[in-house]
N, C-alpha and C. Protein backbone atom coordinates (compact mmCIF):
# COMPACT_ATOMS: atom_id res chain seq x y z
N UNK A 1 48.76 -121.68 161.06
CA UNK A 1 48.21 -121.33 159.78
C UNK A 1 46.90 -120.54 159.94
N UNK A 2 46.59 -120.99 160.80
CA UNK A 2 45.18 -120.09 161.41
C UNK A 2 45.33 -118.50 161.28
N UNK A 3 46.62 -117.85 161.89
CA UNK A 3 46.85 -117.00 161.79
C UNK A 3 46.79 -116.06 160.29
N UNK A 4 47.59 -117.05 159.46
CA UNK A 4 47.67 -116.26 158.65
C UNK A 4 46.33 -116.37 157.95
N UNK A 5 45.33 -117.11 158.19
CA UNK A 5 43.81 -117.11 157.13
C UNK A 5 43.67 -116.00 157.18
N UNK A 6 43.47 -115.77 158.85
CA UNK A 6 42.58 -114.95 159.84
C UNK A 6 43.54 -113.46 159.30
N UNK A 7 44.56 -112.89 159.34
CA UNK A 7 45.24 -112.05 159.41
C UNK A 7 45.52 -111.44 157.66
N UNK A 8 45.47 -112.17 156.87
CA UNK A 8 46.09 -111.61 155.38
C UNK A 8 44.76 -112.41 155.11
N UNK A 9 43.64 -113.01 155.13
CA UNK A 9 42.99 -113.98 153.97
C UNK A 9 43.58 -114.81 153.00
N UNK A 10 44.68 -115.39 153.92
CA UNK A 10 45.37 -116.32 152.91
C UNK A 10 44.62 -117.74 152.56
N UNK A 11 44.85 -118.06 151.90
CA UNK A 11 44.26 -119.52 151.15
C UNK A 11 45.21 -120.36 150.50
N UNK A 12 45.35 -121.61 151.60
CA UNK A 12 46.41 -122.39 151.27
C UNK A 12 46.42 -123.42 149.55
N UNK A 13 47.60 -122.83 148.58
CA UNK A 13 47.97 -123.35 147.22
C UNK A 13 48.99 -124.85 147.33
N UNK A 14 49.58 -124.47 148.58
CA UNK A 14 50.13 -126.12 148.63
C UNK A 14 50.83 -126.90 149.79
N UNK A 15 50.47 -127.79 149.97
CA UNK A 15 51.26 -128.45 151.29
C UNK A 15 51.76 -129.63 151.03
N UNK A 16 53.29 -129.84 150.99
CA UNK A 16 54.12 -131.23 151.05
C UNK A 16 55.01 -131.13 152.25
N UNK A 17 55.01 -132.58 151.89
CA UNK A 17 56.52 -132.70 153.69
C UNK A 17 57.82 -132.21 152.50
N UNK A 18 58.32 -131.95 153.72
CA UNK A 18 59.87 -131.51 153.48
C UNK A 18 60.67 -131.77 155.00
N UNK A 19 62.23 -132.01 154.28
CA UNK A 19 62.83 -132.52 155.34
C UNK A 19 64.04 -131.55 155.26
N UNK A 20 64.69 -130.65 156.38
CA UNK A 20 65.01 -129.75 156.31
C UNK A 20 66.20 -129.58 157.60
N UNK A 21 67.42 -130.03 157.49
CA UNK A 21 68.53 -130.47 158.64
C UNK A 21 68.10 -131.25 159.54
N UNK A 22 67.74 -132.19 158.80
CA UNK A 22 67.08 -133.59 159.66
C UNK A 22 65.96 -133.87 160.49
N UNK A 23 65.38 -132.20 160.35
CA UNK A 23 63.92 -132.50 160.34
C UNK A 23 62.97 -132.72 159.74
N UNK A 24 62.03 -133.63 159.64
CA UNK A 24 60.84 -133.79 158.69
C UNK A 24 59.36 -132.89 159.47
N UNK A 25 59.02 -132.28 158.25
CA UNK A 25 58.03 -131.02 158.63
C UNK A 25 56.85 -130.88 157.41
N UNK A 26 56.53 -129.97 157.11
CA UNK A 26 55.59 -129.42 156.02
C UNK A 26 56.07 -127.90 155.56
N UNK A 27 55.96 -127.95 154.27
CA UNK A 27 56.11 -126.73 153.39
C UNK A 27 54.85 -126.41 153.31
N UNK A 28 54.24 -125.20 153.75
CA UNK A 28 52.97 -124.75 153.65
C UNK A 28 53.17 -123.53 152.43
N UNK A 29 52.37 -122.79 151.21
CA UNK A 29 52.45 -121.83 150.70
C UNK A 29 50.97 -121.53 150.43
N UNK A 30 50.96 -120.44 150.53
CA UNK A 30 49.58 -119.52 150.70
C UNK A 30 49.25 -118.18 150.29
N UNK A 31 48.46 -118.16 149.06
CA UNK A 31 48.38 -116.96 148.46
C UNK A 31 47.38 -115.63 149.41
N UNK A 32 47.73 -114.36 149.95
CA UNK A 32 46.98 -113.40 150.68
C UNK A 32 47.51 -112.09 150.12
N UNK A 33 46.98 -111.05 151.25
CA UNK A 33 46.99 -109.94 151.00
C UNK A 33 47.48 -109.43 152.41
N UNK A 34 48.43 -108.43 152.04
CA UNK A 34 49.36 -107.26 152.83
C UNK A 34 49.33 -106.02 152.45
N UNK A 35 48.26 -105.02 153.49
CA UNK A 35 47.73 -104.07 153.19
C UNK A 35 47.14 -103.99 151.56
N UNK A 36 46.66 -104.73 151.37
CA UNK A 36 45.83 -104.43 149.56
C UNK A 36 47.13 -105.31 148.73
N UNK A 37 47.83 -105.49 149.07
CA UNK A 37 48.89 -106.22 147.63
C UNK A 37 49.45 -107.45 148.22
N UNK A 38 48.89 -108.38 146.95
CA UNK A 38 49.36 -109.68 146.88
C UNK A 38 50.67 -110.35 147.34
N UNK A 39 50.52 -110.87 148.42
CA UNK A 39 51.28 -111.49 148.47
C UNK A 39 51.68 -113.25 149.03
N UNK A 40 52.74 -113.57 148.62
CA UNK A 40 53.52 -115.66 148.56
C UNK A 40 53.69 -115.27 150.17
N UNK A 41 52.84 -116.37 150.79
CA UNK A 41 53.92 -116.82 151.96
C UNK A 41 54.37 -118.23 152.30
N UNK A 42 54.82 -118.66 152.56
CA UNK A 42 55.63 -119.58 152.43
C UNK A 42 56.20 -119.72 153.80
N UNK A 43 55.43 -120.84 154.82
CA UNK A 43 56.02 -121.17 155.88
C UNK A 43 56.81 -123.22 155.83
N UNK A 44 57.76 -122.88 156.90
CA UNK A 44 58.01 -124.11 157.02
C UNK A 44 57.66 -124.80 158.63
N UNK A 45 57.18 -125.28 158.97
CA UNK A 45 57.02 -126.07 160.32
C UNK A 45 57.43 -127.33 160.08
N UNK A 46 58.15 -127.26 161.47
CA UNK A 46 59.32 -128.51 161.66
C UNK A 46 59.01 -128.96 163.32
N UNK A 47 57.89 -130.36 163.49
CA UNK A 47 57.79 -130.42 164.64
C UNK A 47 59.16 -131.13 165.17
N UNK A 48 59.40 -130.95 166.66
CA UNK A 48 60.26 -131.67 167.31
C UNK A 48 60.24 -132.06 169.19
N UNK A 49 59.32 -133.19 169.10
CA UNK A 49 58.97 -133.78 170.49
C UNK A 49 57.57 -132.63 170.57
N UNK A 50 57.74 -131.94 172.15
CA UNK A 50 56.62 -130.84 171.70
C UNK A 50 57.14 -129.48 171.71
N UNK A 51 57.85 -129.43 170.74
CA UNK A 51 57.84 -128.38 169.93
C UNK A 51 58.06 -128.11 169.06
N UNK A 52 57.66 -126.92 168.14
CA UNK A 52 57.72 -126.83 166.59
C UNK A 52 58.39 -125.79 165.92
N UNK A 53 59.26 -125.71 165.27
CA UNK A 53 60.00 -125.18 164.63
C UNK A 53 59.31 -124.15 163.29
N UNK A 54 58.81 -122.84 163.32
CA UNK A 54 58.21 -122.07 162.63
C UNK A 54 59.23 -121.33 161.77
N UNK A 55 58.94 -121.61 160.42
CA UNK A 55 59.79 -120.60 159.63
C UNK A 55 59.40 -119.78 158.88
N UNK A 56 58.31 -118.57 158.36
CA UNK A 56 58.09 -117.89 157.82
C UNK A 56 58.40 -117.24 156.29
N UNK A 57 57.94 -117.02 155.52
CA UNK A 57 59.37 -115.82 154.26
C UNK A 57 57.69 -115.44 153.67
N UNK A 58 57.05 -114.20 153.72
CA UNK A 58 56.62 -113.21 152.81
C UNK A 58 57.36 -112.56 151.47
N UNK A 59 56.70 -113.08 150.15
CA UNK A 59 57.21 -112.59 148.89
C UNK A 59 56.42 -112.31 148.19
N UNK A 60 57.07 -111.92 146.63
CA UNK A 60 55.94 -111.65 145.62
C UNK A 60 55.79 -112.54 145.00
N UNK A 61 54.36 -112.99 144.66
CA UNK A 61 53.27 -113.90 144.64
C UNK A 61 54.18 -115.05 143.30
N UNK A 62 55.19 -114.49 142.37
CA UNK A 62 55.96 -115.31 141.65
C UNK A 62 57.04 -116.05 142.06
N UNK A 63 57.28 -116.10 143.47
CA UNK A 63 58.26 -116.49 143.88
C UNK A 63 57.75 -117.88 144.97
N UNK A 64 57.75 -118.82 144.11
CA UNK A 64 57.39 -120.46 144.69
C UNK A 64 58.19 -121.03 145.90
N UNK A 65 57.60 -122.12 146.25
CA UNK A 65 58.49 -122.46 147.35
C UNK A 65 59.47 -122.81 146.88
N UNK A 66 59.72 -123.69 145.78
CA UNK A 66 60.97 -124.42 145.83
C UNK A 66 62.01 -123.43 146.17
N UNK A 67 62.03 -122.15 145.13
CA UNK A 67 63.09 -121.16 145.82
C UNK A 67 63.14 -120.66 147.18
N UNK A 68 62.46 -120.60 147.82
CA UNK A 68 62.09 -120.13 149.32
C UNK A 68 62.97 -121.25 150.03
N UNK A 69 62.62 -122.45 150.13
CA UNK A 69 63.04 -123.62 150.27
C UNK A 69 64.84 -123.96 149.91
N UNK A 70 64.98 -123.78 148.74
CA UNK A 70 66.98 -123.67 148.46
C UNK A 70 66.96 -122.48 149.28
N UNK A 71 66.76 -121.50 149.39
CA UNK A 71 67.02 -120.18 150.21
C UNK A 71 67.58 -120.65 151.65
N UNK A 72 66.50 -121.48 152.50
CA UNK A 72 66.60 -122.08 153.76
C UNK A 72 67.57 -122.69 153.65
N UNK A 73 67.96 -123.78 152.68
CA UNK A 73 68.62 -124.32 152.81
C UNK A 73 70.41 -123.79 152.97
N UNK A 74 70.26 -123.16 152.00
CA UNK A 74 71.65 -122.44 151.48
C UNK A 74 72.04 -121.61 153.44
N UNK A 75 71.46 -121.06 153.70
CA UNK A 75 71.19 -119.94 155.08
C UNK A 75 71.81 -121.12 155.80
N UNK A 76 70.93 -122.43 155.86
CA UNK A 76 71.31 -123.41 156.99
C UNK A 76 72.71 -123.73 156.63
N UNK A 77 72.67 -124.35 155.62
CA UNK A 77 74.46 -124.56 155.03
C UNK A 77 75.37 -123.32 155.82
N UNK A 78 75.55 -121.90 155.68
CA UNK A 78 76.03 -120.98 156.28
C UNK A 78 76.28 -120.99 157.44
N UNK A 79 75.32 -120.88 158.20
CA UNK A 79 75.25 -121.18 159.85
C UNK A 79 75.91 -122.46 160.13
N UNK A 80 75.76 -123.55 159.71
CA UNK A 80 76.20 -124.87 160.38
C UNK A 80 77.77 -125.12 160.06
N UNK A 81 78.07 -124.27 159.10
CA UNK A 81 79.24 -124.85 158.45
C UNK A 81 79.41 -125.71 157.36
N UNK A 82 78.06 -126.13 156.86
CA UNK A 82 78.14 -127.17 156.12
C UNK A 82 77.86 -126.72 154.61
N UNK A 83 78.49 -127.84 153.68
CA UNK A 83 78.27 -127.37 152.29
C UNK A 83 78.95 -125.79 151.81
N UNK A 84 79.30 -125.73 150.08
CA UNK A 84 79.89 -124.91 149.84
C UNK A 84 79.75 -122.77 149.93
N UNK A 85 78.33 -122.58 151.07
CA UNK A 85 77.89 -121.55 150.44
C UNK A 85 78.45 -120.73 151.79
């Protein structure tokens, strides 16, 4: 998260756990700037033993996690085989 302070001037709007193909992690979202225009980012970190699972998504600033979040999810459903999408 450091990165992104340091890199866009982001300023973190919200952090909850989330549990995400059976990992439990944190939903980070953070309002910054990309080249002059606003923008949502929205990471997910998913530790596991020592290592951590980084997930990223840059959007426009109306677009919350929860959707970012079904997004992941739906993607993971795809890949694994699981669920209708």
């Amino acid at each position: 998260m450091a990165h992104l302070k340091s890199h866009y001037g982001a300023t973190l709007i919200w952090n909850t756990a989330v549990k995400l193909a059976g990992f439990v992690g944190r939903l980070l979202t953070l309002d910054g700037k990309e080249d002059g225009v606003l923008v949502r980012i929205v990471e997910v970190v998913l530790p596991k033993g020592r290592v951590a699972y980084d997930i990223s998504q840059f959007g426009e600033p109306l677009k919350g996690p929860a959707f970012v979040l079904r997004r992941l999810e739906r993607r993971h459903e795809r890949l694994s085989g699981h669920g209708n999408g």
